[in-house]
Protein backbone atom coordinates (compact mmCIF):
# COMPACT_ATOMS: atom_id res chain seq x y z
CA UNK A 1 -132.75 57.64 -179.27
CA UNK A 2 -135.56 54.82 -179.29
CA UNK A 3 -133.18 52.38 -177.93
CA UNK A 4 -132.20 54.97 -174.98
CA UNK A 5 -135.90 55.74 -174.48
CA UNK A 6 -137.12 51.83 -174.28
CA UNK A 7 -133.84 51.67 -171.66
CA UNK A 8 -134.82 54.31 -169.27
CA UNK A 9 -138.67 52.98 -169.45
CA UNK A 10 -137.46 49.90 -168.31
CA UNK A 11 -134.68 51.48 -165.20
CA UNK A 12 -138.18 53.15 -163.87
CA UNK A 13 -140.21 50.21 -163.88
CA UNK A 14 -136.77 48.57 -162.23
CA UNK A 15 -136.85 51.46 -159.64
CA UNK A 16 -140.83 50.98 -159.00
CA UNK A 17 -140.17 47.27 -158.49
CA UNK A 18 -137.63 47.39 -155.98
CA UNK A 19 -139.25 50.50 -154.14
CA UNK A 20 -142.41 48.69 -154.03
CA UNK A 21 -140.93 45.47 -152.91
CA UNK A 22 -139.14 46.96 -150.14
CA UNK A 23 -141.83 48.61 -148.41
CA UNK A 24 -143.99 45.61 -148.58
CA UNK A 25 -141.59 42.94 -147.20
CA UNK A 26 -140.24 46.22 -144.32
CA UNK A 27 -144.27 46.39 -143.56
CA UNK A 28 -144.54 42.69 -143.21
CA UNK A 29 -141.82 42.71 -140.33
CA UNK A 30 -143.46 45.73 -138.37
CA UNK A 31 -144.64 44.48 -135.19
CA UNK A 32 -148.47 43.95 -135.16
CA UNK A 33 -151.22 41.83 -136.17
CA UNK A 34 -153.61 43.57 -139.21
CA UNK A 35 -156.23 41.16 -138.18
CA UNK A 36 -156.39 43.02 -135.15
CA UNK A 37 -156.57 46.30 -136.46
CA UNK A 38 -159.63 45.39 -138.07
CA UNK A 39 -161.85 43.48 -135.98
CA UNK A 40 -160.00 45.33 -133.18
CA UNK A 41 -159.41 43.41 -129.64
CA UNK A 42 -160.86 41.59 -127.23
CA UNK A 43 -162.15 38.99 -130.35
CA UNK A 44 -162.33 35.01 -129.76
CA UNK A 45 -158.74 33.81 -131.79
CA UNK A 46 -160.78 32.21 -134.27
CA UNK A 47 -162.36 34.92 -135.89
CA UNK A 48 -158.93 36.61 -136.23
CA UNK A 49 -157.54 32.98 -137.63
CA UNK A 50 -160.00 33.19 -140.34
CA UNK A 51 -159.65 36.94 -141.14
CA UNK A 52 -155.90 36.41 -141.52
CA UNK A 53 -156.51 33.01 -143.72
CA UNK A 54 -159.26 35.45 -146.05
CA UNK A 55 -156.59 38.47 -146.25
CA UNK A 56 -153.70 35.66 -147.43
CA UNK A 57 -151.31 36.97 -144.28
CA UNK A 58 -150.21 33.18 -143.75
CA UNK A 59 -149.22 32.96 -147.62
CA UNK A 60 -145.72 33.04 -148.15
CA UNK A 61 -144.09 37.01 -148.56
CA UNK A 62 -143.27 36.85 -152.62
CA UNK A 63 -147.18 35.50 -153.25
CA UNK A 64 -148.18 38.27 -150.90
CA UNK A 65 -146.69 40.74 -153.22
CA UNK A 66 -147.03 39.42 -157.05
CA UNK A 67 -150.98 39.54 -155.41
CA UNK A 68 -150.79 42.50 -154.38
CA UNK A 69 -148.88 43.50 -157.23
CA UNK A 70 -151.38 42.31 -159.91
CA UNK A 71 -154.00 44.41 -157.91
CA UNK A 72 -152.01 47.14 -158.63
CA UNK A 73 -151.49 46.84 -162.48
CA UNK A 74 -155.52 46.33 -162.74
CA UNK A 75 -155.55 49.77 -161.05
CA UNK A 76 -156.80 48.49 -157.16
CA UNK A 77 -154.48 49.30 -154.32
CA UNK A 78 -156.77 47.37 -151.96
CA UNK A 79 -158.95 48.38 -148.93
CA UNK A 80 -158.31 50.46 -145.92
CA UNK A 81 -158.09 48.17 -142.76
CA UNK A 82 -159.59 50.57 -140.36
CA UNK A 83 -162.73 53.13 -140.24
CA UNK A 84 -163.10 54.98 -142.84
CA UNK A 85 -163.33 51.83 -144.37
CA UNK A 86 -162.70 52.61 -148.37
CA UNK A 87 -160.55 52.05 -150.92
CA UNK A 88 -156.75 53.38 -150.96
CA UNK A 89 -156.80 55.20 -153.95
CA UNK A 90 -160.06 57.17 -152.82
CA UNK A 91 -157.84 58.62 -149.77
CA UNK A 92 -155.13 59.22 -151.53
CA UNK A 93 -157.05 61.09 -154.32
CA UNK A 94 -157.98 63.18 -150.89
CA UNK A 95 -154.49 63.65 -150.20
CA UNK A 96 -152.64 64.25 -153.58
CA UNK A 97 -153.87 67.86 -154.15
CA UNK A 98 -152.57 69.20 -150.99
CA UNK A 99 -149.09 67.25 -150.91
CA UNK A 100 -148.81 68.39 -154.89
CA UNK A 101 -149.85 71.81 -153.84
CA UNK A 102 -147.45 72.14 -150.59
CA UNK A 103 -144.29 70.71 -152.96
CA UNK A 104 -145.18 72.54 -155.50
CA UNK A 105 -145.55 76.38 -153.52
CA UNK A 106 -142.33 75.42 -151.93
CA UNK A 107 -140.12 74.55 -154.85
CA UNK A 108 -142.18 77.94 -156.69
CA UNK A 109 -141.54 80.03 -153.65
CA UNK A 110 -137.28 78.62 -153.77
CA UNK A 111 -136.19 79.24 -157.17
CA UNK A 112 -138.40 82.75 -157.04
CA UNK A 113 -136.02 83.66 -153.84
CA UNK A 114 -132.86 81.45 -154.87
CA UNK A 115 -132.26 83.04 -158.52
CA UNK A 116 -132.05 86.61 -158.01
CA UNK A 117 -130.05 86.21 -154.47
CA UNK A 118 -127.76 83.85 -156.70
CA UNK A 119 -127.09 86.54 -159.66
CA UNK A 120 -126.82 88.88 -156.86
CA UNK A 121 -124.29 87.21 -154.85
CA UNK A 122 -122.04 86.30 -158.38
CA UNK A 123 -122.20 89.68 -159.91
CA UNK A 124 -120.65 90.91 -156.50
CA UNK A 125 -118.07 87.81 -156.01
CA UNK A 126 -116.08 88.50 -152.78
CA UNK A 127 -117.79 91.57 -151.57
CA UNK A 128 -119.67 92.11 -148.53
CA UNK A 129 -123.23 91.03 -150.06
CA UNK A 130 -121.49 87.88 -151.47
CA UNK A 131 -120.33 86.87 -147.81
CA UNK A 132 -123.68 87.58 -146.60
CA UNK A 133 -125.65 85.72 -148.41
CA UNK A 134 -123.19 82.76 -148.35
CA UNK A 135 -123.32 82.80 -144.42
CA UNK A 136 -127.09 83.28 -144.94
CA UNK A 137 -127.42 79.98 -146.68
CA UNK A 138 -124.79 78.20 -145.13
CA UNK A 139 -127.15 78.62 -141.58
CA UNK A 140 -130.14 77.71 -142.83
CA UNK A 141 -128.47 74.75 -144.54
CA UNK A 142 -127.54 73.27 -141.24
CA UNK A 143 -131.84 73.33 -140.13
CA UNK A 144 -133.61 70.78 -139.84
CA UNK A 145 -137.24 71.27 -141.69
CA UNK A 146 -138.99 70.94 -138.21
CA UNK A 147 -137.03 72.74 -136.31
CA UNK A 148 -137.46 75.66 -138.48
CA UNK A 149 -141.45 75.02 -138.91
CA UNK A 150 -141.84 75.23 -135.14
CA UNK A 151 -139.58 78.82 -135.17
CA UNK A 152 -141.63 80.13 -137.67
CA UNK A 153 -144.73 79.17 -135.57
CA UNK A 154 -143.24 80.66 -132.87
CA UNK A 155 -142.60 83.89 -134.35
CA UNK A 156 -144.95 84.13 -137.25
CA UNK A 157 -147.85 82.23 -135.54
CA UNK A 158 -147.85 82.75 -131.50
CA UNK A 159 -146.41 86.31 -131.07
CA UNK A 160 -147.46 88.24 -135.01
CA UNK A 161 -150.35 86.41 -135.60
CA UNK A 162 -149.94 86.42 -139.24
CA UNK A 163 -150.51 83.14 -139.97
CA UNK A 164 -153.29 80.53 -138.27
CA UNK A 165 -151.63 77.33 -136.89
CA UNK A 166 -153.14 74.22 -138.11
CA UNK A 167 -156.29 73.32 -140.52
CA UNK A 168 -156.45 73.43 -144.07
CA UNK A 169 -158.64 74.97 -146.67
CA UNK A 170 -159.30 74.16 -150.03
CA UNK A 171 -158.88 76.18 -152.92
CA UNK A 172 -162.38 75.76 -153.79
CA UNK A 173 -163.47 76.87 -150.91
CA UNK A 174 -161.46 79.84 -150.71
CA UNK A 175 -158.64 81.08 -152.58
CA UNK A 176 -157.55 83.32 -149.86
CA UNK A 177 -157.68 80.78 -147.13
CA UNK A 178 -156.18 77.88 -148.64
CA UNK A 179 -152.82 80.57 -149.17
CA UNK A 180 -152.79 81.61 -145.74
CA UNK A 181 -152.73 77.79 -144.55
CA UNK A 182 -150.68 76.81 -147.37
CA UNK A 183 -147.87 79.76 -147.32
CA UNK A 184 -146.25 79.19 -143.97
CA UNK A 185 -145.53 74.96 -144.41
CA UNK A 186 -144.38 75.63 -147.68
CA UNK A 187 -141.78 78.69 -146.74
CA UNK A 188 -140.73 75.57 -143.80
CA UNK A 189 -139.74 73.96 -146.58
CA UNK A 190 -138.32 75.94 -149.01
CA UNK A 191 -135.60 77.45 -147.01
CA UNK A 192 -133.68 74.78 -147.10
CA UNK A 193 -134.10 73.89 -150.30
CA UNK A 194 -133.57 78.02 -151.46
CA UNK A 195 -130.20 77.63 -149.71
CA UNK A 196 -128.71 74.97 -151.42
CA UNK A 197 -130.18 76.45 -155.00
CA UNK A 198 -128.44 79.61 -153.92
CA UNK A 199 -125.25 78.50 -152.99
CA UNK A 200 -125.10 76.26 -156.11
CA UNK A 201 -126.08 78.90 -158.93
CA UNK A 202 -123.84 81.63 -157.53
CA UNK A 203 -121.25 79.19 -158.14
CA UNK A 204 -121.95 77.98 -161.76
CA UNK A 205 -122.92 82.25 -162.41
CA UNK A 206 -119.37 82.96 -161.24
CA UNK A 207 -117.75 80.64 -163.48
CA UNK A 208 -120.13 81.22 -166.43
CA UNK A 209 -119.12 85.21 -165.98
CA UNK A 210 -115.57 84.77 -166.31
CA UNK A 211 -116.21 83.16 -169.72
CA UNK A 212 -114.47 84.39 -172.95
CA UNK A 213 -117.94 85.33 -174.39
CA UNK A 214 -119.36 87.33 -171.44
CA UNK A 215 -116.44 88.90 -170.87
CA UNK A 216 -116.40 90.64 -174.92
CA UNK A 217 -120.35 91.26 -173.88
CA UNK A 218 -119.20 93.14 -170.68
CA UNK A 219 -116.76 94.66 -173.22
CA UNK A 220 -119.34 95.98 -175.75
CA UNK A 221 -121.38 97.87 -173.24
CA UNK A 222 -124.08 95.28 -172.56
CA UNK A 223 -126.14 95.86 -169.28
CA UNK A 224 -125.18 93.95 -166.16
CA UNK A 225 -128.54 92.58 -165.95
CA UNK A 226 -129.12 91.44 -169.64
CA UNK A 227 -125.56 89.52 -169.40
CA UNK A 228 -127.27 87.92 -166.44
CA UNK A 229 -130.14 86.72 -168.05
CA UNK A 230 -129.30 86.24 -171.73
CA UNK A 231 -126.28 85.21 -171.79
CA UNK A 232 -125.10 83.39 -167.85
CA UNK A 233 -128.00 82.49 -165.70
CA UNK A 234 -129.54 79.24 -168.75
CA UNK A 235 -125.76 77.48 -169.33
CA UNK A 236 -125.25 77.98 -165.41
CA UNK A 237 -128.57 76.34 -165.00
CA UNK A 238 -127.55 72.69 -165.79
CA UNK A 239 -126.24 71.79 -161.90
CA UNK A 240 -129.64 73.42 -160.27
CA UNK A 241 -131.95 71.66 -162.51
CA UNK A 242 -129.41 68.68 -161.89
CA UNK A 243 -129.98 69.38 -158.17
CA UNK A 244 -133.57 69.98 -158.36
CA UNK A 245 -134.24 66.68 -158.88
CA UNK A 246 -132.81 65.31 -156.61
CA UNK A 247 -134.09 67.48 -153.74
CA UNK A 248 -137.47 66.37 -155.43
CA UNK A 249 -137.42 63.33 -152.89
CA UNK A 250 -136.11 65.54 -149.79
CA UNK A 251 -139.14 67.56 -150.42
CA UNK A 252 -141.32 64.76 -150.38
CA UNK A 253 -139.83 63.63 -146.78
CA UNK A 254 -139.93 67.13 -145.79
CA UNK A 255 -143.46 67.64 -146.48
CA UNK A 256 -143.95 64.34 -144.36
CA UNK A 257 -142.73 65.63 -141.16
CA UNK A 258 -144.11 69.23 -142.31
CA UNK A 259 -147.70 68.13 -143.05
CA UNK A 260 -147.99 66.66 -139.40
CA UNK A 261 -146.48 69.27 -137.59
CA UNK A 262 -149.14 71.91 -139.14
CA UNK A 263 -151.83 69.24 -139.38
CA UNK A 264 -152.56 69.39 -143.18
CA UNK A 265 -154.69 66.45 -144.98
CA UNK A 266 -151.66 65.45 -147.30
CA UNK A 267 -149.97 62.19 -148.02
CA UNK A 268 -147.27 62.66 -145.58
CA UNK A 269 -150.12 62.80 -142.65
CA UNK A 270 -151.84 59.86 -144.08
CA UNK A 271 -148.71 57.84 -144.13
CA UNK A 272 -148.16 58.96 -140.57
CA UNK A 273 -151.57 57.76 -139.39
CA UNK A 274 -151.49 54.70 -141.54
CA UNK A 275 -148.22 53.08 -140.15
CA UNK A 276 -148.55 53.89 -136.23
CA UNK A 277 -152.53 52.18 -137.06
CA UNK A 278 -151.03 49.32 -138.86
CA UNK A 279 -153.38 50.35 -141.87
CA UNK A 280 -150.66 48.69 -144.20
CA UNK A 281 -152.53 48.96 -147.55
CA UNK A 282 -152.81 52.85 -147.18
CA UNK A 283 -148.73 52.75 -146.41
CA UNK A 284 -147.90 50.74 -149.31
CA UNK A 285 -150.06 52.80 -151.85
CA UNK A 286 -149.67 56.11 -151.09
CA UNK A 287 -145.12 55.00 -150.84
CA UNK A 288 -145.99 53.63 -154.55
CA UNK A 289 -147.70 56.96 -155.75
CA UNK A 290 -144.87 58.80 -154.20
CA UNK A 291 -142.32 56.78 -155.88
CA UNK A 292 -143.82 57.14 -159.31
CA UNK A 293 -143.90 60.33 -158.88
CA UNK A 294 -140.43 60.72 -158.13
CA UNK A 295 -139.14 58.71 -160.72
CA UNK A 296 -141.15 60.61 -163.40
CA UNK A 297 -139.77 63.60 -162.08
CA UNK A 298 -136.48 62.51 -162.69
CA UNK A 299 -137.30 61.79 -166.02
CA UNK A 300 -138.08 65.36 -167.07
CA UNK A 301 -135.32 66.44 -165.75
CA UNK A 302 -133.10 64.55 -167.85
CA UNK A 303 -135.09 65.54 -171.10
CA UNK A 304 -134.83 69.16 -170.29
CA UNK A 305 -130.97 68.82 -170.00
CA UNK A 306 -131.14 68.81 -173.88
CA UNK A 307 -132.65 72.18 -173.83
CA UNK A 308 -130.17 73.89 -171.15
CA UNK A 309 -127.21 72.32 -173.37
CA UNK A 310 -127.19 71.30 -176.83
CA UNK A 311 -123.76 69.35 -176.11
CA UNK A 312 -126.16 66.43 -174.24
CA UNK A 313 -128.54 66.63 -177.58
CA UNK A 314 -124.85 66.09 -179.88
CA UNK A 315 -123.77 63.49 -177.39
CA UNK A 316 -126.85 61.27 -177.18
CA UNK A 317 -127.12 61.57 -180.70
């Protein structure tokens, strides 16, 4: 188990590498000239000589990185490039709590809707509600995030009312506001990711249900619902945990696209702003934070497959 552990520490810190890498060397063949994004134009070419010289951009691209690398283990992701003029991880500790928040509300609001319309649609295999809510899902599999963000403006926003349009509102500030801005992005993106929980459950519940064992609990009397819960919904749980995190990084590049189309504060904004203003240090931080985050997510999700089947605990051991 030690040996397994020390392994998948070291695939992360792989993963982080390569992820890190990439964006930096991608970032360093954008079109655009940092020096100019910070002393802005119209500047004699000396002065922007000498800034590029001081920021190392005429240093080759691998001591570019292991620099800006060893910044990063010492815990400094560098210095924004244009106004407001402060460190990286300062924004992003800005941004974190409403991109955590948004993901989090999303993925809450999918498996609260995707479970019970699951067990619903397998206890009733092949009748009408099954082929409903299969169709259901199957159309709302084929939106794009955006596309449904701007219909649920349309309808939920422009003609109800029910919802205001853009802004955001802390939860310090208040509770109730921050859920009225926050609710409507993060339904945009969970109903997608409901569908595809959905569809994927009722499929594992209907083969869990024609099992040997549920079918002598159907035989003893047991309730419908307690078979559902005791006995099928956590061994038909191993694919949607499975596929959880996965979706973990299509929710990230959902809440990208998401975050700017309702104008909230979160990372997905900031990397927005950051790469059309060529503030590069903001990009590379905030694609670093979301990487870790991804990767640690990841890692749960493989140490909770020992809990949703002992056979993983028997076979790693």
């Amino acid at each position: 188990m030690l040996r397994q552990f020390v392994l998948r520490i070291l695939e992360l810190i792989a993963v982080l590498l390569l992820v890190s890498f990439g964006v930096f060397a991608l970032l360093s063949l954008v079109p655009g000239d940092p020096a100019v994004a910070v002393l802005g134009e119209g500047r004699p070419p000396e002065e922007y000589a000498a800034l590029r010289d001081q920021m190392g951009l005429n240093d080759p691209l691998f001591t570019r990185y292991f620099d800006w690398l060893g910044g990063v283990l010492r815990g400094d992701l560098g210095d924004s490039l244009v106004p407001p003029i402060m460190p990286v991880w300062d924004r992003l500790l800005d941004a974190i709590p409403v991109s955590f928040q948004l993901a989090g509300t999303a993925l809450v609001l999918a498996l609260v809707i995707s479970i019970p319309l699951a067990m619903w649609s397998a206890y009733n295999e092949g009748g009408r509600i099954d082929r409903v809510i299969g169709a259901a899902t199957f159309g709302l599999l084929s939106l794009p995030s955006f596309l449904v963000g701007l219909v649920l403006i349309a309808v939920l926003v422009n003609s109800l009312g029910w919802f205001p349009r853009t802004g955001w509102v802390r939860p310090s500030e208040s509770l109730s506001g921050n859920i009225s801005h926050l609710l409507l992005p993060a339904l945009t993106i969970a109903l997608m990711e409901l569908a595809m929980y959905t569809r994927i459950l009722r499929n594992d519940l209907v083969t869990t249900l024609h099992e040997d064992y549920i079918l002598a609990a159907r035989a003893k009397g047991m309730p419908p619902l307690r078979i559902m819960f005791s006995d099928a919904l956590r061994p038909s749980s191993f694919s949607l945990v499975t596929v959880i995190g996965i979706s973990l990084g299509r929710m990230i590049g959902s809440t990208v696209i998401v975050e700017y189309l309702f104008s909230l504060p979160g990372m997905g904004r900031l990397i927005i702003e950051s790469a059309s203003t060529g503030n590069y240090p903001m990009v590379q931080g905030a694609v670093l934070l979301i990487a870790i985050i991804y990767v640690l997510s990841n890692a749960l999700i493989d140490l909770s497959y020992g809990y949703l089947d002992p056979r993983t605990r028997r076979a790693r051991a």
